[in-house]
PDB file of N, CA and C in Angstrom:
ATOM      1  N   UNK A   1      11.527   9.021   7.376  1.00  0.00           N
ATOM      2  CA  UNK A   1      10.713   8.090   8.129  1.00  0.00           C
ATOM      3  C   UNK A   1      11.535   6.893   8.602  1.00  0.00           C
ATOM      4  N   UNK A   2      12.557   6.332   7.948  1.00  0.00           N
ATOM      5  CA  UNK A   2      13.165   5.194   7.709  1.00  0.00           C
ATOM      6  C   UNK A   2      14.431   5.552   9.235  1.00  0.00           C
ATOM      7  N   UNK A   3      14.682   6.922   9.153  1.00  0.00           N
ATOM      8  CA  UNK A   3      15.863   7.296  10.381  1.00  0.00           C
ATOM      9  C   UNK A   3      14.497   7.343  11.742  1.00  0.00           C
ATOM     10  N   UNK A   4      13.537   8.595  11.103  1.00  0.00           N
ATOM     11  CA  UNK A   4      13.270   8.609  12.471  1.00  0.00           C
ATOM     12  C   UNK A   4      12.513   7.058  13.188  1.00  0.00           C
ATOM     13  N   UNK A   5      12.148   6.206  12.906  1.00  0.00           N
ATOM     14  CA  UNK A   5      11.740   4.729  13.514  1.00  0.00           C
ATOM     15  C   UNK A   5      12.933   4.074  13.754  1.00  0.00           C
ATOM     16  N   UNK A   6      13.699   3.904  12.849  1.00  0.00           N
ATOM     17  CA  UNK A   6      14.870   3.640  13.623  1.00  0.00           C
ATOM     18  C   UNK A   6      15.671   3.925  14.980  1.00  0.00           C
ATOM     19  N   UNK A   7      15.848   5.292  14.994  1.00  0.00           N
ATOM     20  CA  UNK A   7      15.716   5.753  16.591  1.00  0.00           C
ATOM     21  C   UNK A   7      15.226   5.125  17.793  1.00  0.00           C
ATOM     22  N   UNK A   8      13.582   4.912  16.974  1.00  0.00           N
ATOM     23  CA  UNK A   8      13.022   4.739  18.175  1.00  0.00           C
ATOM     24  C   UNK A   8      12.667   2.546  17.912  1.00  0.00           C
ATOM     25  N   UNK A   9      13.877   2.538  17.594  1.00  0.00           N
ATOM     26  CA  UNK A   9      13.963   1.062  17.861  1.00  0.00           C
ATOM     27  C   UNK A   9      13.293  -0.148  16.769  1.00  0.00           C
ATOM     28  N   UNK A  10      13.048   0.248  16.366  1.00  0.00           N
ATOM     29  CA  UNK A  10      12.078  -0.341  15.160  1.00  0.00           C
ATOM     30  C   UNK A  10      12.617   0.211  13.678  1.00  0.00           C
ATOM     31  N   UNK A  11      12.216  -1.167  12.818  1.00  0.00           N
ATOM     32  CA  UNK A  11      12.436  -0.686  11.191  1.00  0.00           C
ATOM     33  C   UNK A  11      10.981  -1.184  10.176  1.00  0.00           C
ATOM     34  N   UNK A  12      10.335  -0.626   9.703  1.00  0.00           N
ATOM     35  CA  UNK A  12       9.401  -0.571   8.357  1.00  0.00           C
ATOM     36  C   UNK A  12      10.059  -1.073   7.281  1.00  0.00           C
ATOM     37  N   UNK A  13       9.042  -1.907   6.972  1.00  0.00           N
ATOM     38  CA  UNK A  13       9.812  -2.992   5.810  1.00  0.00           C
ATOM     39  C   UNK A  13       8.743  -2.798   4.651  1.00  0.00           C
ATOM     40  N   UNK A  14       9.133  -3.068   3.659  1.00  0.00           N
ATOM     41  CA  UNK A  14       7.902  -3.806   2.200  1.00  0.00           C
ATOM     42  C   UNK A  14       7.470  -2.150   1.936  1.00  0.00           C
ATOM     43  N   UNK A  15       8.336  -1.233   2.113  1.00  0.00           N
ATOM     44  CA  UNK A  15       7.689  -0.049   1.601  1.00  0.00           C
ATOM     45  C   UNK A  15       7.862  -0.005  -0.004  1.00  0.00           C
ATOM     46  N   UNK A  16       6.730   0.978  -0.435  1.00  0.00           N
ATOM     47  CA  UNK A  16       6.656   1.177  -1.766  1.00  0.00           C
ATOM     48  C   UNK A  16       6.075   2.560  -1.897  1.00  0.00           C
ATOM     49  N   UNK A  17       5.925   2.838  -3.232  1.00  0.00           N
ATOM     50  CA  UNK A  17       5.918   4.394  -3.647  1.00  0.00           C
ATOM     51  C   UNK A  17       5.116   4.465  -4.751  1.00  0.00           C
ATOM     52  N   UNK A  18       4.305   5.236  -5.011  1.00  0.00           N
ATOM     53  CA  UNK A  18       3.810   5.392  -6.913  1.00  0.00           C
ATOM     54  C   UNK A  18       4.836   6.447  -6.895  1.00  0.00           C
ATOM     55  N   UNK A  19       6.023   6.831  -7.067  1.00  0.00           N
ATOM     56  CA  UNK A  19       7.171   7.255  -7.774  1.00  0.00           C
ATOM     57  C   UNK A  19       7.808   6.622  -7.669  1.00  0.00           C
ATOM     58  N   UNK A  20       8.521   6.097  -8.858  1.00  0.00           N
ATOM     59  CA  UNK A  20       9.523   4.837  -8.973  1.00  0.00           C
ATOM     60  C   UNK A  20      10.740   5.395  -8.490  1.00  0.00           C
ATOM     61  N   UNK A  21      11.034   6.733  -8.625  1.00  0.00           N
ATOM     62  CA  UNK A  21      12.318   7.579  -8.422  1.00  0.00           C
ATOM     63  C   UNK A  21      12.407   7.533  -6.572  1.00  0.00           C
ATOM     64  N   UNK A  22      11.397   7.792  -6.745  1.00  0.00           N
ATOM     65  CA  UNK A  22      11.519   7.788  -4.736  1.00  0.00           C
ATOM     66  C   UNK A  22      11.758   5.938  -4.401  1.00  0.00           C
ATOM     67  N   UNK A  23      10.919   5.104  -4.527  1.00  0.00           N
ATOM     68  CA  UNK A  23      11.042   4.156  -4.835  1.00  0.00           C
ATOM     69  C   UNK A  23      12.162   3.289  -4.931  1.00  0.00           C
ATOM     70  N   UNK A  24      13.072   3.875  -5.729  1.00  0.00           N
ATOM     71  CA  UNK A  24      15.156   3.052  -5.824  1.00  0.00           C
ATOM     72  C   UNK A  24      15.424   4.019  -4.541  1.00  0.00           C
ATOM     73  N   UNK A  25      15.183   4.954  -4.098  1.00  0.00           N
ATOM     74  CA  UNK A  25      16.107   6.018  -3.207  1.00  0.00           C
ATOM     75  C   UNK A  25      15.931   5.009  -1.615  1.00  0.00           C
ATOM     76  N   UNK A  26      15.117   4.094  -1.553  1.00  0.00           N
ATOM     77  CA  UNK A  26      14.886   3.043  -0.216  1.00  0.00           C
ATOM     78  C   UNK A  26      15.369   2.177  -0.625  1.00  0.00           C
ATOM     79  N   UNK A  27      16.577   1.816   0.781  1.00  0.00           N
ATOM     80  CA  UNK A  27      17.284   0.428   0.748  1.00  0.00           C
ATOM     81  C   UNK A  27      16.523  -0.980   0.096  1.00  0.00           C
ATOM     82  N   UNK A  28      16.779  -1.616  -0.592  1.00  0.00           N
ATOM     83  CA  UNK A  28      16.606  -2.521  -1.668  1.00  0.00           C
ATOM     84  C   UNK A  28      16.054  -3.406  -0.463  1.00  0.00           C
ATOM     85  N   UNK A  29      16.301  -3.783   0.807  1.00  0.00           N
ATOM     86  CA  UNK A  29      16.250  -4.950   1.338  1.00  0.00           C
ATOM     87  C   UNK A  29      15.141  -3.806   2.250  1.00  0.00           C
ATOM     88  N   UNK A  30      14.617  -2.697   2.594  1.00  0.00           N
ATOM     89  CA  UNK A  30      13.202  -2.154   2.736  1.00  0.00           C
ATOM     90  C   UNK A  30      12.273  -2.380   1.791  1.00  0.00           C
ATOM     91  N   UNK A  31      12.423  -2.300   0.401  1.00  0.00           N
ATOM     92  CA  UNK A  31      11.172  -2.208   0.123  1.00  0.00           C
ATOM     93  C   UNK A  31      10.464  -3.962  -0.272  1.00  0.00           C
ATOM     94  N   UNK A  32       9.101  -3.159  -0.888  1.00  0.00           N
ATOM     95  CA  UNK A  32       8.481  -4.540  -1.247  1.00  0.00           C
ATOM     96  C   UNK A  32       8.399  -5.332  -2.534  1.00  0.00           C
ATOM     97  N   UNK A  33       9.206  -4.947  -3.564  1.00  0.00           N
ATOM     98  CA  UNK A  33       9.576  -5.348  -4.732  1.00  0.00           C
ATOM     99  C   UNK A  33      11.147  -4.945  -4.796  1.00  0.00           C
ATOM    100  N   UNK A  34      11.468  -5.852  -5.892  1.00  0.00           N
ATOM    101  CA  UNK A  34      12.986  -5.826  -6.073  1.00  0.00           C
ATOM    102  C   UNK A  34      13.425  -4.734  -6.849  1.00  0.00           C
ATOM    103  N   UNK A  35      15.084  -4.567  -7.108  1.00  0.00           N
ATOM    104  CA  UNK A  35      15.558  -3.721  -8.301  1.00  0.00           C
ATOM    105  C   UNK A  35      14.474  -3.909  -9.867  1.00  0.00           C
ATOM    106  N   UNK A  36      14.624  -5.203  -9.770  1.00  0.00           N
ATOM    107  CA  UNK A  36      14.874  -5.818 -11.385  1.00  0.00           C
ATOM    108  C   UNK A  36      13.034  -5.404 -11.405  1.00  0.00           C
ATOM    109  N   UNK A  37      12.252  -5.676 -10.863  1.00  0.00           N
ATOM    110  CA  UNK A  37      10.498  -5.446 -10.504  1.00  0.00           C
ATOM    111  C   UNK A  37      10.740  -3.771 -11.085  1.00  0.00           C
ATOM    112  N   UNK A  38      11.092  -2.930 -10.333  1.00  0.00           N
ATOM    113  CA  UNK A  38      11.118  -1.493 -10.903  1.00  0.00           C
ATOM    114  C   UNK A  38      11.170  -1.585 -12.218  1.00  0.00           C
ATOM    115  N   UNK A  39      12.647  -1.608 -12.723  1.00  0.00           N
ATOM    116  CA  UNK A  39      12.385  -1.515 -14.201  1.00  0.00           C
ATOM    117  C   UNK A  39      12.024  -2.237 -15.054  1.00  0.00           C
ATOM    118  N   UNK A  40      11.925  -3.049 -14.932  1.00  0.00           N
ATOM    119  CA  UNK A  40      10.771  -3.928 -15.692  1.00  0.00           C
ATOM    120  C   UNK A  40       9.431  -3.923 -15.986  1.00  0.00           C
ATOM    121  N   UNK A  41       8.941  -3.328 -14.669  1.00  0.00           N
ATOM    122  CA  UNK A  41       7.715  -3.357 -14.519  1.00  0.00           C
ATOM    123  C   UNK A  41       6.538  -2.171 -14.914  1.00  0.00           C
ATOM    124  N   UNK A  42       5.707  -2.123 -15.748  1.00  0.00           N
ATOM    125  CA  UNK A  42       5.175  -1.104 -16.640  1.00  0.00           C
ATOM    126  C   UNK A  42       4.170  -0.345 -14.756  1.00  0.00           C
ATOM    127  N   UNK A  43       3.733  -1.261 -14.773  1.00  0.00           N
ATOM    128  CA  UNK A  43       2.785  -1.251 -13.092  1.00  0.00           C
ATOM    129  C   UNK A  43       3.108  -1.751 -12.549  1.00  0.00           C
ATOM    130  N   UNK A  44       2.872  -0.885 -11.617  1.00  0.00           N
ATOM    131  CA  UNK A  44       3.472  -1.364  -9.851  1.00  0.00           C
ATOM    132  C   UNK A  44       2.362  -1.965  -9.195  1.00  0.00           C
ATOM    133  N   UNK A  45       2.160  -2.996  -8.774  1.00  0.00           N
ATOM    134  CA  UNK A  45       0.905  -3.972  -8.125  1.00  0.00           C
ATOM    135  C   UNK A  45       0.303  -3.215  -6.829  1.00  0.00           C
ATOM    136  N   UNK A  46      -0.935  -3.748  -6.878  1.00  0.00           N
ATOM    137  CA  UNK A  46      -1.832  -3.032  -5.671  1.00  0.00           C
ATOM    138  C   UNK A  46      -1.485  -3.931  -4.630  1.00  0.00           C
ATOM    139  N   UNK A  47      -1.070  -2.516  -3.585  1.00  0.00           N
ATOM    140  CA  UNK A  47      -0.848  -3.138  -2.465  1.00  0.00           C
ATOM    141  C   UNK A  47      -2.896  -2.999  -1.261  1.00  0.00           C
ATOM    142  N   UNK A  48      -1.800  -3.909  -0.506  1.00  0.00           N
ATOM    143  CA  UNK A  48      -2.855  -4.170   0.963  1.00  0.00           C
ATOM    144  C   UNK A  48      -2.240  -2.937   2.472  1.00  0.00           C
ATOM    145  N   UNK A  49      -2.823  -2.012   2.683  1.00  0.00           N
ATOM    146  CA  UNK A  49      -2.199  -1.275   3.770  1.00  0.00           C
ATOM    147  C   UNK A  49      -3.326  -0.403   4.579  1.00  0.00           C
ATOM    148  N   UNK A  50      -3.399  -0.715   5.607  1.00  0.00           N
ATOM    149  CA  UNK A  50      -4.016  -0.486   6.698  1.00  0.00           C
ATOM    150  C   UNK A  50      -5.491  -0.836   6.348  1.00  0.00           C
ATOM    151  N   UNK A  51      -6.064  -1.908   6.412  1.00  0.00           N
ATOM    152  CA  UNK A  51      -7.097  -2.487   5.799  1.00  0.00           C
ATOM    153  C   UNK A  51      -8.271  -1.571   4.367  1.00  0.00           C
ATOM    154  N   UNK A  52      -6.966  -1.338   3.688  1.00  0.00           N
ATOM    155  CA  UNK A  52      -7.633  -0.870   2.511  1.00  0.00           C
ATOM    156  C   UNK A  52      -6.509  -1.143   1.171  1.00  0.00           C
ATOM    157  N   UNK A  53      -6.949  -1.454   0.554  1.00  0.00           N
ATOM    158  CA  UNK A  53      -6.002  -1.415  -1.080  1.00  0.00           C
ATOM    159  C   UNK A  53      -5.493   0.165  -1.467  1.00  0.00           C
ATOM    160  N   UNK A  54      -4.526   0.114  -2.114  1.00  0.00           N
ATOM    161  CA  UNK A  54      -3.381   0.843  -2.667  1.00  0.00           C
ATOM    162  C   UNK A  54      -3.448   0.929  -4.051  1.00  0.00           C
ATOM    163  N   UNK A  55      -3.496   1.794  -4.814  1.00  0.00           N
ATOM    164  CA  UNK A  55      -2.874   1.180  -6.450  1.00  0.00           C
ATOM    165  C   UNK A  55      -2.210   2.469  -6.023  1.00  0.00           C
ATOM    166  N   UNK A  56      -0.790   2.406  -6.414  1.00  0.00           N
ATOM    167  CA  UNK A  56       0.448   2.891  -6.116  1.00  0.00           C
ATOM    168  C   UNK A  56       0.331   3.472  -8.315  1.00  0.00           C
ATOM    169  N   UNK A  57      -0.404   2.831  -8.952  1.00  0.00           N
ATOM    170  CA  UNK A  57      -0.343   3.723 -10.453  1.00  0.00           C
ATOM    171  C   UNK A  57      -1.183   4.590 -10.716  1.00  0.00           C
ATOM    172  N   UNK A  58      -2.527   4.796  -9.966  1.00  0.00           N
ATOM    173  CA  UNK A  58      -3.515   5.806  -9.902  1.00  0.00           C
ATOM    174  C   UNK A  58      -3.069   6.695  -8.628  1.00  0.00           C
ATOM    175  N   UNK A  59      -2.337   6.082  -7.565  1.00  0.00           N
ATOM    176  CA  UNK A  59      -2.323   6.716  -6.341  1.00  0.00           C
ATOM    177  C   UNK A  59      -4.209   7.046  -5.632  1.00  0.00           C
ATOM    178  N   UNK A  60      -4.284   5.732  -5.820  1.00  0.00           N
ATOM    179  CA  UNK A  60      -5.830   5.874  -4.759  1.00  0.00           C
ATOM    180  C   UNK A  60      -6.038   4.777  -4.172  1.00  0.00           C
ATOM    181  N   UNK A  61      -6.804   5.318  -3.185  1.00  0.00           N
ATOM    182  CA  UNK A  61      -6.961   4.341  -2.080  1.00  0.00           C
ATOM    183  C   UNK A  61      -8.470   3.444  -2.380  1.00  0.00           C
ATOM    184  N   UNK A  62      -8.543   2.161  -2.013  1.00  0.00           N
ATOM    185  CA  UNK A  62     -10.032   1.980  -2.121  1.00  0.00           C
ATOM    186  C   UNK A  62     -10.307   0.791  -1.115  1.00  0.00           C
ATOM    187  N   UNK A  63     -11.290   0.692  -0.919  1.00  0.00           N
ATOM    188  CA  UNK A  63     -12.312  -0.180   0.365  1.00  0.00           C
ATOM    189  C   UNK A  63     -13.154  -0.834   0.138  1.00  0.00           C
ATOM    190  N   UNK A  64     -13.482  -1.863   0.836  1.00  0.00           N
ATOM    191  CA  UNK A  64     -14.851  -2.479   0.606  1.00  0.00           C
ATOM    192  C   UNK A  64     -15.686  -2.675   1.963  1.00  0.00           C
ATOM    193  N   UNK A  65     -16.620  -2.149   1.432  1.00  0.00           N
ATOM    194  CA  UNK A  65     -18.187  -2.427   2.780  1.00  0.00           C
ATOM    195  C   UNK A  65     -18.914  -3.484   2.631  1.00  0.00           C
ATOM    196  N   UNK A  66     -18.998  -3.983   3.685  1.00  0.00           N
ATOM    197  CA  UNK A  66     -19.607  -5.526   3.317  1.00  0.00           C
ATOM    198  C   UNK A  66     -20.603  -5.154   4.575  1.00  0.00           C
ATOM    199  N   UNK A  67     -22.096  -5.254   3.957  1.00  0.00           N
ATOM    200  CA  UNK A  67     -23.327  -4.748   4.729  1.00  0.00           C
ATOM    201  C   UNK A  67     -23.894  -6.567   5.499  1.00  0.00           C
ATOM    202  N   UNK A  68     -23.247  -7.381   5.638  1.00  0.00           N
ATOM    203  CA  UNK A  68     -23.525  -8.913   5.786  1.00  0.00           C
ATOM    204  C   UNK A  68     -24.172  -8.500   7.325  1.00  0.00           C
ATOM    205  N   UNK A  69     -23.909  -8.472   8.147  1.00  0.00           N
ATOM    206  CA  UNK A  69     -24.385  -8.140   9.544  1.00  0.00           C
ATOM    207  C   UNK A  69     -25.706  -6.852   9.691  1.00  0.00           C
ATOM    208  N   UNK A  70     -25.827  -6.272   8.742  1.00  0.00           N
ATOM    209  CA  UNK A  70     -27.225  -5.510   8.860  1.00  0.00           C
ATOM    210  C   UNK A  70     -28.417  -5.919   8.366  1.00  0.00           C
ATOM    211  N   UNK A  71     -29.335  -5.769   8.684  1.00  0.00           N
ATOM    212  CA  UNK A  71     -30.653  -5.413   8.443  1.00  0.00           C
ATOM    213  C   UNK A  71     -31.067  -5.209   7.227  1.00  0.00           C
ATOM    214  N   UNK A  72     -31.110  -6.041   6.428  1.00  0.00           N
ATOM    215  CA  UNK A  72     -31.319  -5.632   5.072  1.00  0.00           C
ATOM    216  C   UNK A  72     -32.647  -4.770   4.698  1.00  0.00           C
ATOM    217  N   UNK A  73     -33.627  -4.337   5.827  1.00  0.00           N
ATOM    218  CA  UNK A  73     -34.807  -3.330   5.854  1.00  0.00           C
ATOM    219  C   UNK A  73     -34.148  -2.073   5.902  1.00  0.00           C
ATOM    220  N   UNK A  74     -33.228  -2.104   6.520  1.00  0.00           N
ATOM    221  CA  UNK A  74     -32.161  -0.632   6.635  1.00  0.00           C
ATOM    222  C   UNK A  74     -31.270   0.084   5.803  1.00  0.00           C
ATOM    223  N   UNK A  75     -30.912  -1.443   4.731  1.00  0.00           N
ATOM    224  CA  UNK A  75     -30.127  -0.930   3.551  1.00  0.00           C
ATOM    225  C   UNK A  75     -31.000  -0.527   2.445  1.00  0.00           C
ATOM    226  N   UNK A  76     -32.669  -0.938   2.456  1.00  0.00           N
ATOM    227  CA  UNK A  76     -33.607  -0.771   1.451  1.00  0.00           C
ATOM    228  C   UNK A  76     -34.426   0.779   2.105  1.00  0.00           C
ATOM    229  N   UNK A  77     -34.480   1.262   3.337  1.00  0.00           N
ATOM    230  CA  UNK A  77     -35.124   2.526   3.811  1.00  0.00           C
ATOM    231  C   UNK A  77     -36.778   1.513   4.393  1.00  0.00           C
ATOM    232  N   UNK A  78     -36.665   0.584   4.569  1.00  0.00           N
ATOM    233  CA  UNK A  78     -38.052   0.354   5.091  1.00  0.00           C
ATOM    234  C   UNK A  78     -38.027   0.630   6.397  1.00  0.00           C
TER     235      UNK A  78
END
């Protein structure tokens, strides 16, 4: 991923991995935590990516719906 964007003119930064092994294999100054963060670190922090959260230690994605702009007759079935 890191060659082919490059190519096309552009570089991806702050990447991260729930495999720590894949994880060291990206240039130190790509990703979004440091060397010393890897091994140290029991968990890897939830990230923010494409308007949804990350936990990179479960590997799941999660969201929030915020019903503020509806009809609260619509969220009850009246």
């Amino acid at each position: 991923m890191i060659k082919i964007h490059r190519r096309g003119g552009s570089e991806i930064r702050n990447w991260t991995c729930s495999n720590r092994e894949v994880l060291e294999s990206i240039p130190p100054h790509l990703r979004s935590i440091d060397d010393h963060e890897i091994r140290s670190s029991i968990d890897l922090s939830v990230e923010r990516i494409l308007g949804m959260t990350w936990d990179p230690n479960s590997d799941n994605f999660m969201f929030r719906i915020e019903f503020a702009k509806c009809d609260p007759k619509l969220l009850t079935g009246e």
